[in-house]
Protein backbone atom coordinates (compact mmCIF):
# COMPACT_ATOMS: atom_id res chain seq x y z
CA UNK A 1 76.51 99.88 81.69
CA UNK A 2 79.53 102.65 81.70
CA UNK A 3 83.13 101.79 81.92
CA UNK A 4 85.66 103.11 84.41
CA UNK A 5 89.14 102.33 84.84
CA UNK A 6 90.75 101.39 88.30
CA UNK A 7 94.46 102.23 88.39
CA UNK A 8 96.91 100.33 90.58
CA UNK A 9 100.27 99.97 91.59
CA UNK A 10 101.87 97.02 91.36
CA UNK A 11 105.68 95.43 91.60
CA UNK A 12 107.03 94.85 87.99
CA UNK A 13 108.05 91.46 88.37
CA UNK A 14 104.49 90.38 89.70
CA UNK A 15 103.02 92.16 86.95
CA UNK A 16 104.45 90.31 84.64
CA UNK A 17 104.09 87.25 85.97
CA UNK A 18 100.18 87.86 86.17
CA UNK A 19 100.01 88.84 82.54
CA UNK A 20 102.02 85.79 81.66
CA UNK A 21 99.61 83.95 83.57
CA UNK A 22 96.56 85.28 82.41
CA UNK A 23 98.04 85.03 78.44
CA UNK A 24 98.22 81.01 79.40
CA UNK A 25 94.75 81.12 81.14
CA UNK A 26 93.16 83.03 77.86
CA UNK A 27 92.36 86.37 79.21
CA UNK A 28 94.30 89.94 80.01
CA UNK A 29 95.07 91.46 83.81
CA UNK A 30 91.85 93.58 83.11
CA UNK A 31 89.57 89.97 83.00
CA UNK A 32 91.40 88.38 85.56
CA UNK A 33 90.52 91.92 87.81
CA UNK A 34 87.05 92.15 86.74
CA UNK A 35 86.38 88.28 88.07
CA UNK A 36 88.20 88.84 90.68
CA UNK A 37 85.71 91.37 91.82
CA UNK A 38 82.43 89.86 90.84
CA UNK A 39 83.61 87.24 92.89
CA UNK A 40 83.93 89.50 96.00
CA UNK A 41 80.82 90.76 95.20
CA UNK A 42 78.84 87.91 94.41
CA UNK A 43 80.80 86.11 97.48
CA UNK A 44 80.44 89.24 99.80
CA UNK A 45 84.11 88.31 101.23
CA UNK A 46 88.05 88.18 99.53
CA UNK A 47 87.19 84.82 97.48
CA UNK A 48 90.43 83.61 99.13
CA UNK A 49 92.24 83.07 102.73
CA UNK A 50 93.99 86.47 103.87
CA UNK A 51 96.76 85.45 106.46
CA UNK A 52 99.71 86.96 108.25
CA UNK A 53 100.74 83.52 109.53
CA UNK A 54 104.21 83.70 107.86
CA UNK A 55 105.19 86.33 109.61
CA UNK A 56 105.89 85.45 113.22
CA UNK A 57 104.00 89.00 115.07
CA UNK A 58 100.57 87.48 113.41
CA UNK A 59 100.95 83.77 114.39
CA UNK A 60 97.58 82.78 116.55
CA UNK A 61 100.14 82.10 119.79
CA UNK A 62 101.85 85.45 119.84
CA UNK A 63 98.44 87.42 119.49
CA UNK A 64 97.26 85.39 123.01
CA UNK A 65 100.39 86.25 124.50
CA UNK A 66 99.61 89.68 123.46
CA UNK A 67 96.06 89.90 124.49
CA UNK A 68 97.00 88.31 127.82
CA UNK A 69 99.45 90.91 128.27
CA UNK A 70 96.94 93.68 127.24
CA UNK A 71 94.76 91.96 130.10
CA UNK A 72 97.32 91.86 132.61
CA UNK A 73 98.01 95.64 131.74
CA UNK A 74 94.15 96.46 131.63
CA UNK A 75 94.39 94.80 135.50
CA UNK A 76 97.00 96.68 136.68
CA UNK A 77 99.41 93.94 136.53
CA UNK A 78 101.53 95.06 134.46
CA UNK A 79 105.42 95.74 134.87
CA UNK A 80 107.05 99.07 133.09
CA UNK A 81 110.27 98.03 132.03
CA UNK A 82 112.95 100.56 130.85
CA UNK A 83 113.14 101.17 126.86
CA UNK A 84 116.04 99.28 125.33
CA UNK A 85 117.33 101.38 122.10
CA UNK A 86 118.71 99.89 119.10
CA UNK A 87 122.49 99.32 119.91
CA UNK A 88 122.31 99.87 123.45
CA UNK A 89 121.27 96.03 124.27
């Protein structure tokens, strides 16, 4: 089988981190990347849970208030409000 290389960009601090980690673990970043995606392959999905939940705008009750409001626009129940600009509140 050939070899490529996959080039990525990465914050220093977690980079370092991850090698430390992977040092302890008994493998290099290039290992720990290569499982990583047999495991998406073999899994056909991100072998782990991908959430926005920390951050408030993704949180399962604000995207029903926002899908209700798309509704309610959709309806023609909507109400246009003026723009508020930063400052100007």
């Amino acid at each position: 089988m050939g070899q490529t290389t996959l080039s990525i960009r990465m914050d220093d601090d977690i980079k370092r981190r991850f090698d430390i980690f992977c040092a302890d673990a008994g493998m290099n970043a290039t290992v720990a990347v290569n499982m990583f995606a047999r495991a998406v392959l073999r899994e056909k999905c991100i072998p782990f849970k991908v959430t926005g939940d920390d951050d408030p705008f993704y949180s399962a009750k604000n995207q029903a208030r926002l899908l209700k409001a798309m509704e309610q626009i959709e309806a023609g129940k909507g109400t246009e409000h003026e723009l508020i600009e930063d400052g100007d509140a």
